[in-house]
Structures are given as C-alpha cells and as structure tokens.
N, C-alpha and C. Protein backbone atom coordinates (compact mmCIF):
# COMPACT_ATOMS: atom_id res chain seq x y z
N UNK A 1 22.69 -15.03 -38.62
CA UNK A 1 24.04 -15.60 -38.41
C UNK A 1 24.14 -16.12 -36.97
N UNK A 2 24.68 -17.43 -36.64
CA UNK A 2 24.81 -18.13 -35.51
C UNK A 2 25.92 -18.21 -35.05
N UNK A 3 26.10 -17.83 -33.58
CA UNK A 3 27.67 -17.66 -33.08
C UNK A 3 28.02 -19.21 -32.84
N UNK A 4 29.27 -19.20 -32.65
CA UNK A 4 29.61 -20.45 -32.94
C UNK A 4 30.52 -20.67 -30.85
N UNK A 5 29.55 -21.49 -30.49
CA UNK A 5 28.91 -21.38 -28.98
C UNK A 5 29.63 -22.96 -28.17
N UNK A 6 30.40 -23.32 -27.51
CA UNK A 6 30.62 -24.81 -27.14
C UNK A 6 30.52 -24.08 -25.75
N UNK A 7 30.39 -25.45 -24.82
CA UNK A 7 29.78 -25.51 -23.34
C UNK A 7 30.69 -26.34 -23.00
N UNK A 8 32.03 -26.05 -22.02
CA UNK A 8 33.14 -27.11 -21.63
C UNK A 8 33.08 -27.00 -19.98
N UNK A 9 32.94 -28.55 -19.63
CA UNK A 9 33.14 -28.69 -18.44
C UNK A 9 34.17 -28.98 -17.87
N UNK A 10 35.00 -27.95 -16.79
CA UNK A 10 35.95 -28.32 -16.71
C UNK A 10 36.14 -28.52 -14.81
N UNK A 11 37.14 -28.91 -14.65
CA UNK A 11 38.00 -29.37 -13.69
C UNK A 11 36.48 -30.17 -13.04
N UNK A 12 36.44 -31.20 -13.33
CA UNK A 12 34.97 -31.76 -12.51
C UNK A 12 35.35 -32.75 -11.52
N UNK A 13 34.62 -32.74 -10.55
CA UNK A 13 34.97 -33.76 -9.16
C UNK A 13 34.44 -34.92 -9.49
N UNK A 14 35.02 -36.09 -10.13
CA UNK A 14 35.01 -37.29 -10.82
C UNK A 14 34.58 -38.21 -9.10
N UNK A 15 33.24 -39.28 -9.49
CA UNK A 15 32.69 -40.22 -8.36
C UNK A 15 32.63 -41.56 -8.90
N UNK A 16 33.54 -42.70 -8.66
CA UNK A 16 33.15 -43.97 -9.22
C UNK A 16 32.58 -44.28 -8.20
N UNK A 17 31.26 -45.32 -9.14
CA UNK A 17 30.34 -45.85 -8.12
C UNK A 17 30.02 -47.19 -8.67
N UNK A 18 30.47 -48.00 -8.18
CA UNK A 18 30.56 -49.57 -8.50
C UNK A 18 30.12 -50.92 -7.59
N UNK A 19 29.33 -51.58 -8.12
CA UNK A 19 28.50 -52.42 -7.66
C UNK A 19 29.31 -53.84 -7.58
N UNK A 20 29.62 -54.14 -6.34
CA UNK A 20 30.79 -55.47 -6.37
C UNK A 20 29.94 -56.57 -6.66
N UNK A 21 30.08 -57.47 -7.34
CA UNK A 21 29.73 -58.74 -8.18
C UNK A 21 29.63 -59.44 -6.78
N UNK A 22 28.72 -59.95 -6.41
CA UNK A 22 28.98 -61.47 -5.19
C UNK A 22 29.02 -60.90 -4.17
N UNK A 23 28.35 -59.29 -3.60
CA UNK A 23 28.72 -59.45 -2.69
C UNK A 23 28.19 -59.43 -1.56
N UNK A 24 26.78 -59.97 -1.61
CA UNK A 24 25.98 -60.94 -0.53
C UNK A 24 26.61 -61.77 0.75
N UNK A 25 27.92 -62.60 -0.04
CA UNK A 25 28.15 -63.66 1.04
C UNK A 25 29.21 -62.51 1.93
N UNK A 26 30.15 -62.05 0.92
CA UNK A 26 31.03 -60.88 2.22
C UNK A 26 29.92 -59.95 3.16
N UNK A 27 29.32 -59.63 2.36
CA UNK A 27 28.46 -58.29 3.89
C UNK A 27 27.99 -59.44 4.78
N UNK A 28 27.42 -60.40 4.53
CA UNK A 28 26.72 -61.71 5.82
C UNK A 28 28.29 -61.53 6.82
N UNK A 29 29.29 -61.63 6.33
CA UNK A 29 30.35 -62.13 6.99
C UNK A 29 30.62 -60.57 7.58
N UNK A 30 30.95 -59.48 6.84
CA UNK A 30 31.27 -58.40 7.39
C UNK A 30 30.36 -57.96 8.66
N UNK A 31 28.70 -58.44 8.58
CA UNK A 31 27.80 -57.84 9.59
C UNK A 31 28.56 -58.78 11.38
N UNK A 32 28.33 -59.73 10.76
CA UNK A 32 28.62 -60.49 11.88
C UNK A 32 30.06 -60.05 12.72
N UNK A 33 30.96 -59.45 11.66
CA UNK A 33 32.24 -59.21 12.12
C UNK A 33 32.22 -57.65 12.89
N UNK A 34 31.14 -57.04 12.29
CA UNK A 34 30.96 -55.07 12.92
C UNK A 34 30.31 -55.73 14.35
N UNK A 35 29.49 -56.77 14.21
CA UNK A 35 28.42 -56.92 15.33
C UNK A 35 29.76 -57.17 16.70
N UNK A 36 30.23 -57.98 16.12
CA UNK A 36 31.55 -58.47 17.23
C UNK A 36 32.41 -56.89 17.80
N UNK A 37 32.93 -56.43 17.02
CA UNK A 37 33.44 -55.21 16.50
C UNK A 37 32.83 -54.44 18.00
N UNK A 38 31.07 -53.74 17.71
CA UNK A 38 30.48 -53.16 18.13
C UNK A 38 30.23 -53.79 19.71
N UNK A 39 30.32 -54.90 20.19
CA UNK A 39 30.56 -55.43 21.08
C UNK A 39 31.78 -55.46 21.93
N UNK A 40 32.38 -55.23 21.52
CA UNK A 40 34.25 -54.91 22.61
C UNK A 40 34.50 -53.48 21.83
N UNK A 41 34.25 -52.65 21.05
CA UNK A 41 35.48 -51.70 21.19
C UNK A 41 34.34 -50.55 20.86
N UNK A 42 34.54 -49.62 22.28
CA UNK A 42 33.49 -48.43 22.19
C UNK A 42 33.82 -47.63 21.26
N UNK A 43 32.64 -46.67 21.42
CA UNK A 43 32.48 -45.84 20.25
C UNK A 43 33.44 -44.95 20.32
N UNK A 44 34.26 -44.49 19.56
CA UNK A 44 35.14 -43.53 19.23
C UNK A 44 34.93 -42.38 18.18
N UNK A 45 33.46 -41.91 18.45
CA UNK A 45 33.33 -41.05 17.95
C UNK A 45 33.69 -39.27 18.67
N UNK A 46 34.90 -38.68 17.88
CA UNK A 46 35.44 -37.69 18.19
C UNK A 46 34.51 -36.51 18.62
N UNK A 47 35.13 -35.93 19.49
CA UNK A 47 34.25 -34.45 20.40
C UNK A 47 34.14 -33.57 19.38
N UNK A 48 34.78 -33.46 18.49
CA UNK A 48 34.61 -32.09 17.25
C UNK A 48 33.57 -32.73 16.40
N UNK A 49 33.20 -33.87 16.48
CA UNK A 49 31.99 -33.96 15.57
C UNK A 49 30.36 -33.51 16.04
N UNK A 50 29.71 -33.12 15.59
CA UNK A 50 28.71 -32.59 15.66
C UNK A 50 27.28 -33.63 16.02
N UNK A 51 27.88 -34.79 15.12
CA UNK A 51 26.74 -36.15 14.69
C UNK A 51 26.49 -37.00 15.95
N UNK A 52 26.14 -37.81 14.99
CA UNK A 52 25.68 -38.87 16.25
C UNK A 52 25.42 -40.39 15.61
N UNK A 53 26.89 -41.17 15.79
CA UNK A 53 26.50 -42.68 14.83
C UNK A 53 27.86 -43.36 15.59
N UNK A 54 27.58 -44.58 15.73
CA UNK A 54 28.43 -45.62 16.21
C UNK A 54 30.07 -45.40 15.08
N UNK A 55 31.21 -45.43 15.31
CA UNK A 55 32.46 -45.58 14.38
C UNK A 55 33.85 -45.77 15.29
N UNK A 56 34.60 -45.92 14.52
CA UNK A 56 35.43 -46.99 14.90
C UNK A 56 37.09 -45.88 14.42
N UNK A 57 36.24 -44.83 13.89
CA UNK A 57 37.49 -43.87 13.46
C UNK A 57 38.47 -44.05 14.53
N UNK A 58 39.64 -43.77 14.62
CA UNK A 58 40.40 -42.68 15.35
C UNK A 58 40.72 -44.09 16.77
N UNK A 59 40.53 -44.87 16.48
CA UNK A 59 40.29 -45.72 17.88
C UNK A 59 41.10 -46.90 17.77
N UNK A 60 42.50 -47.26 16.81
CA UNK A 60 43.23 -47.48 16.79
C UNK A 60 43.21 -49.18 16.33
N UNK A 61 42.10 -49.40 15.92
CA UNK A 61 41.30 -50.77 15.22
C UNK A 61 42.31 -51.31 14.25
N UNK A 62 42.65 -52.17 13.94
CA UNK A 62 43.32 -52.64 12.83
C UNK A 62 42.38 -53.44 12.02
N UNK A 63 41.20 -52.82 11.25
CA UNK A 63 40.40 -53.82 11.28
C UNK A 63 40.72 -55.15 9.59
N UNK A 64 41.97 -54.64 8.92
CA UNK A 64 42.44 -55.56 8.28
C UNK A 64 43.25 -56.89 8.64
N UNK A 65 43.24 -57.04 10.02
CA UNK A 65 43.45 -58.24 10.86
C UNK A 65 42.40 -59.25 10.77
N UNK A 66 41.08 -58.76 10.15
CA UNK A 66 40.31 -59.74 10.16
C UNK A 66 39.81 -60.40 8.55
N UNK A 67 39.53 -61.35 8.88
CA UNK A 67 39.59 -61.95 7.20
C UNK A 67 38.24 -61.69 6.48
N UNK A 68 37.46 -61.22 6.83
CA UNK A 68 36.36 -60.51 6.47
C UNK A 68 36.95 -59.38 5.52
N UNK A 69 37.22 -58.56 6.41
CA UNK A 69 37.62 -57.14 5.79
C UNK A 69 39.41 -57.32 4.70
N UNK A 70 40.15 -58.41 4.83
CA UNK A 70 41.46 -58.64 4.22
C UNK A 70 40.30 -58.79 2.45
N UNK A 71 38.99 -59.71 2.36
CA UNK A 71 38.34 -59.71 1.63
C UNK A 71 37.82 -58.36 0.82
N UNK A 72 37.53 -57.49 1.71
CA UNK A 72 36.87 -56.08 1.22
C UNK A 72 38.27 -55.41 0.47
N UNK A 73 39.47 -55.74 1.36
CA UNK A 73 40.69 -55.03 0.93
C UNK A 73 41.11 -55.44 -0.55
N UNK A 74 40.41 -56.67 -0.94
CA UNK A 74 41.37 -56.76 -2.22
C UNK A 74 40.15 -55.88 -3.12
N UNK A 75 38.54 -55.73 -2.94
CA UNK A 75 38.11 -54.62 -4.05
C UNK A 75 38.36 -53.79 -4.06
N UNK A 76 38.70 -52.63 -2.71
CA UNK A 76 38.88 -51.46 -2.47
C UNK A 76 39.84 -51.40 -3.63
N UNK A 77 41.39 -52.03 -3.43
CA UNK A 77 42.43 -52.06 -4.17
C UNK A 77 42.19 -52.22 -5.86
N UNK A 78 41.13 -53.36 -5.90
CA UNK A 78 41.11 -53.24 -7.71
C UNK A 78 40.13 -51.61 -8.10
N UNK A 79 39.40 -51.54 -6.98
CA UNK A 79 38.34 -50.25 -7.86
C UNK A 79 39.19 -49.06 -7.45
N UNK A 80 40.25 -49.00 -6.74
CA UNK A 80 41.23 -47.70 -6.48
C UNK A 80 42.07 -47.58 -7.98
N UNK A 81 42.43 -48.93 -8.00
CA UNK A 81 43.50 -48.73 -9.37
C UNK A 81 42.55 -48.26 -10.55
N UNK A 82 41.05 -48.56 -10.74
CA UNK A 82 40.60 -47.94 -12.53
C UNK A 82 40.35 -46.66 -11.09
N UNK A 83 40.06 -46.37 -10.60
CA UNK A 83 39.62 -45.02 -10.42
C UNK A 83 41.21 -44.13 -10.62
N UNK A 84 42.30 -44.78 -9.90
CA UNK A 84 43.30 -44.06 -10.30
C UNK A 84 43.87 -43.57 -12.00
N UNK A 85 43.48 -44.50 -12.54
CA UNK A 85 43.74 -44.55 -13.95
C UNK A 85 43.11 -43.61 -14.52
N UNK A 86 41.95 -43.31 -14.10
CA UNK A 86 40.54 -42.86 -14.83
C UNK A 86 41.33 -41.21 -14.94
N UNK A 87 41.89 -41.07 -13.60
CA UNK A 87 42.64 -40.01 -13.26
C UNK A 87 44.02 -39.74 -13.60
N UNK A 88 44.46 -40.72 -14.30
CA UNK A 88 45.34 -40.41 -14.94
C UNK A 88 47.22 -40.63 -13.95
N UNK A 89 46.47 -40.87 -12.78
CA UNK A 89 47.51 -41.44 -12.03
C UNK A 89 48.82 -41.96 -11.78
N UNK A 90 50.02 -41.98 -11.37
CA UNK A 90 50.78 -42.54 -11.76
C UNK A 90 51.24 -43.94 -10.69
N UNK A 91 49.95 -44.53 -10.80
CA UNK A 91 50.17 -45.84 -9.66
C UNK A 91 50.95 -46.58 -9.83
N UNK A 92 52.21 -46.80 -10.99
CA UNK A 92 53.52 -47.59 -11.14
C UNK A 92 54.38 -47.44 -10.24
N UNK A 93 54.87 -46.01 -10.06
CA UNK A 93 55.71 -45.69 -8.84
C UNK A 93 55.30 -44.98 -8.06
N UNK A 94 54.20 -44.82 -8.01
CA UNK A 94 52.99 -43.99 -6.55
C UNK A 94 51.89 -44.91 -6.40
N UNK A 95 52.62 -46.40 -5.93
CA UNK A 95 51.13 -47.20 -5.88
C UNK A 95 50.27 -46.57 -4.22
N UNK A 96 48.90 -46.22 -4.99
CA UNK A 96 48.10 -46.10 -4.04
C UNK A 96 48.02 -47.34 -2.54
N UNK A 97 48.55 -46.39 -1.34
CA UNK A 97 47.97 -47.10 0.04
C UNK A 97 47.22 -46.79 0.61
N UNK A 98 46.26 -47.87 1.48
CA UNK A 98 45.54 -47.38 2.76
C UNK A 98 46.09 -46.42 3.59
N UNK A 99 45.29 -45.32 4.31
CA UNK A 99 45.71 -44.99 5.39
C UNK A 99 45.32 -45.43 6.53
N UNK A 100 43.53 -45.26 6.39
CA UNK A 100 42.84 -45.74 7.65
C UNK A 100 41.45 -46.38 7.24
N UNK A 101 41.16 -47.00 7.57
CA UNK A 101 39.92 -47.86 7.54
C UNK A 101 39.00 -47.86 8.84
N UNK A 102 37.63 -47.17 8.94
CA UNK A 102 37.04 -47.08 9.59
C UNK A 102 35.39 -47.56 9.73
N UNK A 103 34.76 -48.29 10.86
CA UNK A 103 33.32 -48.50 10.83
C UNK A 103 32.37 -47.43 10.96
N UNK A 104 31.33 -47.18 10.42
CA UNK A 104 30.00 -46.16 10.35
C UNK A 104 29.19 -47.14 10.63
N UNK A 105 27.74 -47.12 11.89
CA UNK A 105 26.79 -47.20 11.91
C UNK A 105 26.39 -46.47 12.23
N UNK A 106 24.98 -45.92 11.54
CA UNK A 106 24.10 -45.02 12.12
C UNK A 106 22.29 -45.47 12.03
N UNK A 107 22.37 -45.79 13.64
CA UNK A 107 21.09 -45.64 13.72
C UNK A 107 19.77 -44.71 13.32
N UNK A 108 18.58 -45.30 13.41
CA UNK A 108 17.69 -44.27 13.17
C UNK A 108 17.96 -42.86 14.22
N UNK A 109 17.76 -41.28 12.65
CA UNK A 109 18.00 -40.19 13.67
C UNK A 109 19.02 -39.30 13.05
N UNK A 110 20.71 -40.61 13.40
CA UNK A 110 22.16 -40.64 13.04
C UNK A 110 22.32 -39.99 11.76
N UNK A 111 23.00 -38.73 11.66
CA UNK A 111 23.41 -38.40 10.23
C UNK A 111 24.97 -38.05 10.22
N UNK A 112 25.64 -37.41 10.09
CA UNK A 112 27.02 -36.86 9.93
C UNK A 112 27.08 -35.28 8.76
N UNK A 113 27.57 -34.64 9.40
CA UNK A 113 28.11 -32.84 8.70
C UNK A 113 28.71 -33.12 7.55
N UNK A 114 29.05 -31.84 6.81
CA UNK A 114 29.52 -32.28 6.12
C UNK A 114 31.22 -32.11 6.38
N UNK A 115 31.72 -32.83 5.73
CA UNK A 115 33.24 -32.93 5.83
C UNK A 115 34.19 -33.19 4.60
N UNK A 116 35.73 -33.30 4.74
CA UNK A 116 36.50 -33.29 3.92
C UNK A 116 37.53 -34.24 4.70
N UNK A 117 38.39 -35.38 3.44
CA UNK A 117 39.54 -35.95 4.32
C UNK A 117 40.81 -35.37 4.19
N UNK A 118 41.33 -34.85 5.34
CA UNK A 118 42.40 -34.10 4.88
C UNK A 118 43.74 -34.96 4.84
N UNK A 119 44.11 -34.50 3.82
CA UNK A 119 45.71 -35.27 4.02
C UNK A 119 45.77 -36.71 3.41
N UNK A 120 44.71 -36.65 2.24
CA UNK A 120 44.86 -38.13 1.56
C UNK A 120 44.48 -37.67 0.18
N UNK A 121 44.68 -39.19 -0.79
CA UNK A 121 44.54 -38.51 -2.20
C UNK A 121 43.24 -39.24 -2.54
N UNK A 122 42.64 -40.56 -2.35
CA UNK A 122 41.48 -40.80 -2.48
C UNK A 122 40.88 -41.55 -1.41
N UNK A 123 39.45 -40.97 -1.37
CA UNK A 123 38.60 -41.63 0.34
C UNK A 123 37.59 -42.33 -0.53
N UNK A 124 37.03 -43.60 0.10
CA UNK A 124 35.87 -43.93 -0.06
C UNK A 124 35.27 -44.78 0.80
N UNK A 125 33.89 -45.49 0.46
CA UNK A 125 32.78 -45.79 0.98
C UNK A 125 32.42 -47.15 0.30
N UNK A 126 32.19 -48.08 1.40
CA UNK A 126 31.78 -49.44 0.84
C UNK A 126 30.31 -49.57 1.88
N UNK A 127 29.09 -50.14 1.04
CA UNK A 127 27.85 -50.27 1.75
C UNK A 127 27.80 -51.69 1.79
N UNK A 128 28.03 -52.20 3.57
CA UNK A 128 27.30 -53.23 4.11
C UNK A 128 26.10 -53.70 4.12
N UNK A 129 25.01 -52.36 4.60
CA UNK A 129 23.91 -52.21 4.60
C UNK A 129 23.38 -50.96 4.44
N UNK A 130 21.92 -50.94 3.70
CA UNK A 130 21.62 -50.30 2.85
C UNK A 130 20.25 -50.08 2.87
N UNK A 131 19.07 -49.92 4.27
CA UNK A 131 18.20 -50.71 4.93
C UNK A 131 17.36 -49.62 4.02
N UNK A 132 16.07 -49.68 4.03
CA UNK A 132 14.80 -48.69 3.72
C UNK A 132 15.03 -47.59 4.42
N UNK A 133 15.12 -46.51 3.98
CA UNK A 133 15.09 -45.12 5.12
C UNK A 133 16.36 -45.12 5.26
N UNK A 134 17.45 -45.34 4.80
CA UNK A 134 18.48 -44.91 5.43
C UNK A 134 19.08 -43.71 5.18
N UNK A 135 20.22 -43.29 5.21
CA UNK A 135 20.29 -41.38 5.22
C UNK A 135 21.16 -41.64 3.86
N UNK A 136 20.82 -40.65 3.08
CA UNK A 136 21.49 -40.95 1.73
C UNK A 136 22.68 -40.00 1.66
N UNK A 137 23.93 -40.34 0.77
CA UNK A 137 25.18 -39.42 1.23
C UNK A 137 25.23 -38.17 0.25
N UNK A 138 25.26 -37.59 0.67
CA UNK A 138 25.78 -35.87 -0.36
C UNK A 138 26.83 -35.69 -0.61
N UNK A 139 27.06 -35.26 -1.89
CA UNK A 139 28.22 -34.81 -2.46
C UNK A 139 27.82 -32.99 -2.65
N UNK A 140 28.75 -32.12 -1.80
CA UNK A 140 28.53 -31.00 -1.94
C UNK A 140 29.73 -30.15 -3.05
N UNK A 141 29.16 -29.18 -3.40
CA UNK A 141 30.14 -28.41 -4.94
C UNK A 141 30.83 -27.89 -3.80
N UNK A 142 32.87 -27.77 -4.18
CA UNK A 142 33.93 -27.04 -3.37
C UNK A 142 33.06 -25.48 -3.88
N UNK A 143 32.48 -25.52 -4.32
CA UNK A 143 32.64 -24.02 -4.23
C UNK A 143 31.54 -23.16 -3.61
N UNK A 144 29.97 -24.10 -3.27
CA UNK A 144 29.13 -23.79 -2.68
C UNK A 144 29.53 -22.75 -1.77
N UNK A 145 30.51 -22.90 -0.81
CA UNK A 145 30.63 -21.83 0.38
C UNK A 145 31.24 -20.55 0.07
N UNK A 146 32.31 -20.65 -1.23
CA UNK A 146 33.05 -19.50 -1.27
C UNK A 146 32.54 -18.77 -2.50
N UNK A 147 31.40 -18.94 -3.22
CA UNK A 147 31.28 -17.96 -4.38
C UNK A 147 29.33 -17.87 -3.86
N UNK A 148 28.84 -16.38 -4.26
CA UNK A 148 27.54 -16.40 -3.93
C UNK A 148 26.97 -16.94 -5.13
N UNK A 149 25.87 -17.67 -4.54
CA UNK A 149 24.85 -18.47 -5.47
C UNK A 149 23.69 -17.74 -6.14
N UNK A 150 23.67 -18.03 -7.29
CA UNK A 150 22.97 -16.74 -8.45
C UNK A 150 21.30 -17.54 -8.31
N UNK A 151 20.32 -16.88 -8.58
CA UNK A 151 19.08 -17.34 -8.43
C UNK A 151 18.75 -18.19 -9.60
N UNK A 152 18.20 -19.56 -9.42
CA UNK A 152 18.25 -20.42 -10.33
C UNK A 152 16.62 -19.99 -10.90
N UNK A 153 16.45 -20.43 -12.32
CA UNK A 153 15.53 -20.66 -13.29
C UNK A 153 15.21 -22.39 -13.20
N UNK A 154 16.36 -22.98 -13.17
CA UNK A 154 16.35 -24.33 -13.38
C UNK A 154 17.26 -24.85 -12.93
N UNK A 155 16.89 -26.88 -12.61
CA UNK A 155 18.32 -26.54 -11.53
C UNK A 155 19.13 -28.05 -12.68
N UNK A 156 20.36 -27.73 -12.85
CA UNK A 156 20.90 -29.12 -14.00
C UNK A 156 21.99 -29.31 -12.91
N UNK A 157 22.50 -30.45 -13.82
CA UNK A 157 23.90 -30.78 -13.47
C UNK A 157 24.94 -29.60 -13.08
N UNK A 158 24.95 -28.50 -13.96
CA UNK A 158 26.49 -27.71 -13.82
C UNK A 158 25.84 -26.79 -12.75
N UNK A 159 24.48 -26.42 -12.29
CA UNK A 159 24.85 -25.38 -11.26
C UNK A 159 24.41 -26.13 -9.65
N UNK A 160 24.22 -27.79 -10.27
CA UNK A 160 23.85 -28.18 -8.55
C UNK A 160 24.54 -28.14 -7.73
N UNK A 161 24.21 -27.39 -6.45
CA UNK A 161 25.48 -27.17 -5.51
C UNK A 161 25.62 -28.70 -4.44
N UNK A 162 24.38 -29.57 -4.51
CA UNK A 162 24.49 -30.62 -3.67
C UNK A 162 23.57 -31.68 -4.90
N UNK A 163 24.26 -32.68 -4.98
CA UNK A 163 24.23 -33.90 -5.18
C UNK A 163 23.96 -34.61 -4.45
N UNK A 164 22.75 -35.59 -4.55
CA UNK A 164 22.55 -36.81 -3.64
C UNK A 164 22.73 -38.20 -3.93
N UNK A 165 23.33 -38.94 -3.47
CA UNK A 165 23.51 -40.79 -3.92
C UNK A 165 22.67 -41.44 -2.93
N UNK A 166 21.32 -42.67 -3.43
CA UNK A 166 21.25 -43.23 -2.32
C UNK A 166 22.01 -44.55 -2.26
N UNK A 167 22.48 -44.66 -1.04
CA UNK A 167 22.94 -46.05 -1.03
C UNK A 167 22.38 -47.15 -1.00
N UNK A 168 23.18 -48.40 -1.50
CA UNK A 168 22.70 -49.47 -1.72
C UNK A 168 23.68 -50.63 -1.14
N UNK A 169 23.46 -51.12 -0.60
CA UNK A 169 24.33 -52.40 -0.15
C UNK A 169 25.14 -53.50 -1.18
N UNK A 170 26.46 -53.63 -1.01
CA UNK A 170 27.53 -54.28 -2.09
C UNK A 170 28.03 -52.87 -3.03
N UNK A 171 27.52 -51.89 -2.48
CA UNK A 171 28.01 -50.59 -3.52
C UNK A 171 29.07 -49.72 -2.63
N UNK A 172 30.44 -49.70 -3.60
CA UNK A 172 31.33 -49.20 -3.28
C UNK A 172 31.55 -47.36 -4.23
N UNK A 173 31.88 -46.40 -3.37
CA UNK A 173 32.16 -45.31 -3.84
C UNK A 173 33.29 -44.50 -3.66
N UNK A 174 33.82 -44.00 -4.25
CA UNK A 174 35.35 -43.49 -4.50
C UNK A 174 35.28 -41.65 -5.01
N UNK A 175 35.77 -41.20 -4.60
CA UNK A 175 36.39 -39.75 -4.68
C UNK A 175 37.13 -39.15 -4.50
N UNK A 176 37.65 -37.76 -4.96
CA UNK A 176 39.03 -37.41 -4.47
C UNK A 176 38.67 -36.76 -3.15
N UNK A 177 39.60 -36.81 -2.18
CA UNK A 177 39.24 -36.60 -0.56
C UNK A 177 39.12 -35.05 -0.46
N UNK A 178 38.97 -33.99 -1.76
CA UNK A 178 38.69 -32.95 -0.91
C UNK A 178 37.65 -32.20 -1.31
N UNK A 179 36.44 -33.91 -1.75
CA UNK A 179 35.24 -33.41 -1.98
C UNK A 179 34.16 -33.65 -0.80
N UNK A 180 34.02 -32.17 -0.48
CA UNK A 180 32.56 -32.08 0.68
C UNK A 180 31.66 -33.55 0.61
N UNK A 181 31.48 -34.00 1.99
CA UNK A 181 30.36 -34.91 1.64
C UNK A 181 29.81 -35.06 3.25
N UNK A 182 28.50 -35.66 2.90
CA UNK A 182 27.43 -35.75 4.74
C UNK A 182 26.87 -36.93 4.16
N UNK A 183 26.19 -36.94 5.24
CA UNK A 183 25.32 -38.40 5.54
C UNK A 183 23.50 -37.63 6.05
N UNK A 184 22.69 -37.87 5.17
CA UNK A 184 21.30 -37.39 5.65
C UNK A 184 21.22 -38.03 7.44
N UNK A 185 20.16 -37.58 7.79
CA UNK A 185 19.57 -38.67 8.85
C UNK A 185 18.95 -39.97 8.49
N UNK A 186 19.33 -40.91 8.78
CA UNK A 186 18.32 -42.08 8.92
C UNK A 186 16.93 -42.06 9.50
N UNK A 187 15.88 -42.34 8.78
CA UNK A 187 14.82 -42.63 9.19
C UNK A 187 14.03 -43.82 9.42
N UNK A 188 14.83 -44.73 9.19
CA UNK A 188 13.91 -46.05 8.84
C UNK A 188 14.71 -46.52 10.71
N UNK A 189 14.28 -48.05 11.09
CA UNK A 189 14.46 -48.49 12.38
C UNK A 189 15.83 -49.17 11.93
N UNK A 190 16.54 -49.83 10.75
CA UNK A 190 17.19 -50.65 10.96
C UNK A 190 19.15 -49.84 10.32
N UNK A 191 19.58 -50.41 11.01
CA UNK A 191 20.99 -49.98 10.75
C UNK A 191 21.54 -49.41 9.16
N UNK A 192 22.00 -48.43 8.83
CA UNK A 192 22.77 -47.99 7.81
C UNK A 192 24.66 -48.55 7.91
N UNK A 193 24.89 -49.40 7.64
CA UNK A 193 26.30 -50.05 8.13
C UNK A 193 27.20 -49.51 6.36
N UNK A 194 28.39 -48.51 6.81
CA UNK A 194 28.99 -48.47 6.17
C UNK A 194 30.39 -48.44 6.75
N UNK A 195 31.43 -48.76 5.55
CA UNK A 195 33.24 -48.94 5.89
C UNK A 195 33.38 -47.57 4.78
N UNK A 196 34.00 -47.06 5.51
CA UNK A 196 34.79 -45.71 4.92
C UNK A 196 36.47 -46.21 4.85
N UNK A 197 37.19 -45.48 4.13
CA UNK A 197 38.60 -45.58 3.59
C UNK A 197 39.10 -44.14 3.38
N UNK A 198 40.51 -44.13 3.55
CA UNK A 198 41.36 -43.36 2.60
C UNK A 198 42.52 -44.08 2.13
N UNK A 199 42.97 -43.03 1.03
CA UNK A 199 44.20 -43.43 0.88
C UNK A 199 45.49 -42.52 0.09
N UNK A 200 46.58 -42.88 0.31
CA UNK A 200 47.72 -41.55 -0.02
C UNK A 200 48.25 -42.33 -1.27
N UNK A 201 48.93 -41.43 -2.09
CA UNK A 201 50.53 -42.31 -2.90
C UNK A 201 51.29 -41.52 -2.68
C-alpha cells in the first residue's frame, strides 16, 4: 500500500529574468553615457561597504535626466508591471515607482557582499555589459543564516542555499528587495557595467 505523498513549494522568492529585444543600440548609448558619468562625478561608494567597484549610489545623480537612461526607464517600467502581476499586485491604485537608480562598475578583482534593499517593494538589475570573466550575481536563501543547514546527500533546487545567475548584457532582472544577493569577483580585464533600481507602491 502507497501513501499518498505531494511535495508543495511554498512561499518561493520569485526572479524575472528577461532579455530586452534591441538592445544593442541602447547599451552603445548607455556605455558612452556611464563613460561621461564616470568622468565628472566621483565614486560614491559608501564607508559601510566592504567592496570595491565604481557606483553612483547615494551621490545624488539624477541619472533619468539623460535620454539614454529615460530609454532604459520605459523597460524597467513594462518588465516591473508583468513582474508585478505575476505577483499578484495591485498596480491600479499602487502603481509601482522608482526610488533610486544607480551605476555599478566593477573592475577586474571588484565584487560586492551580500545585501538586501531595505525599504522598497521591488529592486532590480539591468546588464550593460556582460564581458568574459565577469563576477556572476547570487541569489542567497532568507533563511541560509537563521536555520542550521542539514548535511546534504544531493544538492536540488529546494535545499540550495545560494543560487547563481551569470550575466549577460541586454538582460534585465527583477526581485522582491528582501532577497539576499552579491556580486562574485570579476576576473576577466574588461568592465562588468551594471544599472541597479528600486522601487516602492
């Protein structure tokens, strides 16, 4: 006699990962626009961080003033709305906004900790560039730190405590902001150029 056995996954940390159609000619335009960028406005990378990569966080950039990035703003906005949906969202009268929009380069070396965005409902990641060797991003399990980890036989989907994505250039990624995530080190010589986001409703 066979027990009658189902396997339900629940509350799962949902990642859209979407490949923008065309978008060769925007990153040509976006590089040229970080290069400018990276040329007048120093690095503002904060003392509590641990890392080590060129960004634009916290440093008071408006960088949707430029028509490069007003471009990036209208995908962010269409792949926020199915990701909101996906979630069940109520973007009619909680339409999802930006909060902050920030530059990432990281040279060969350059990685980033892991972290969380606090105080928003979805963060994500658009890849400019996407060079050979570059540091690939982790998605870590919320629960890795607070429950002890049982000795694996095998390692699947439901007990991986870290997830890896590598990036690819024109690839945009979306999550809810209070999923753990890092940046490997870069190894290769040429730039890893990414735009990070959040956003509230």
């Amino acid at each position: 006699m066979n027990n009658a056995r189902e396997l339900h996954a629940m509350f799962p940390a949902a990642v859209q990962i979407t490949e923008i159609a065309g978008a060769e000619p925007l990153n040509v335009e976006l590089v040229a626009e970080i290069d400018r960028i990276r040329a007048s406005v120093p690095n503002s990378l904060p003392e509590a961080w641990s890392c080590n990569l060129y960004t634009t966080i916290r440093s008071g950039l408006n960088l949707f003033d430029r028509p490069s990035f007003v471009k990036l703003r209208g995908h962010i906005m269409t792949e926020v709305g199915a990701f909101a949906a996906s979630y069940g969202f109520d973007s009619q009268k909680f339409p999802p906004r930006i909060t902050e929009c920030w530059v990432n380069v990281y040279g060969q070396g350059d990685s980033q900790e892991a972290h969380i965005h606090q105080n928003n409902v979805i963060s994500g990641i658009y890849y400019v560039a996407a060079p050979p060797g570059c540091g690939e991003l982790l998605f870590h399990s919320p629960h890795s730190d607070s429950m002890l980890e049982p000795p694996l036989r095998e390692v699947n989907n439901i007990n991986l405590p870290v997830r890896a994505m590598k990036p690819a250039a024109g690839t945009m990624v979306l999550f809810r902001s209070w999923l753990r995530h890092s940046v490997k080190p870069t190894v290769g010589q040429e730039n890893r150029i990414s735009i990070a986001f959040n956003l509230t409703m």
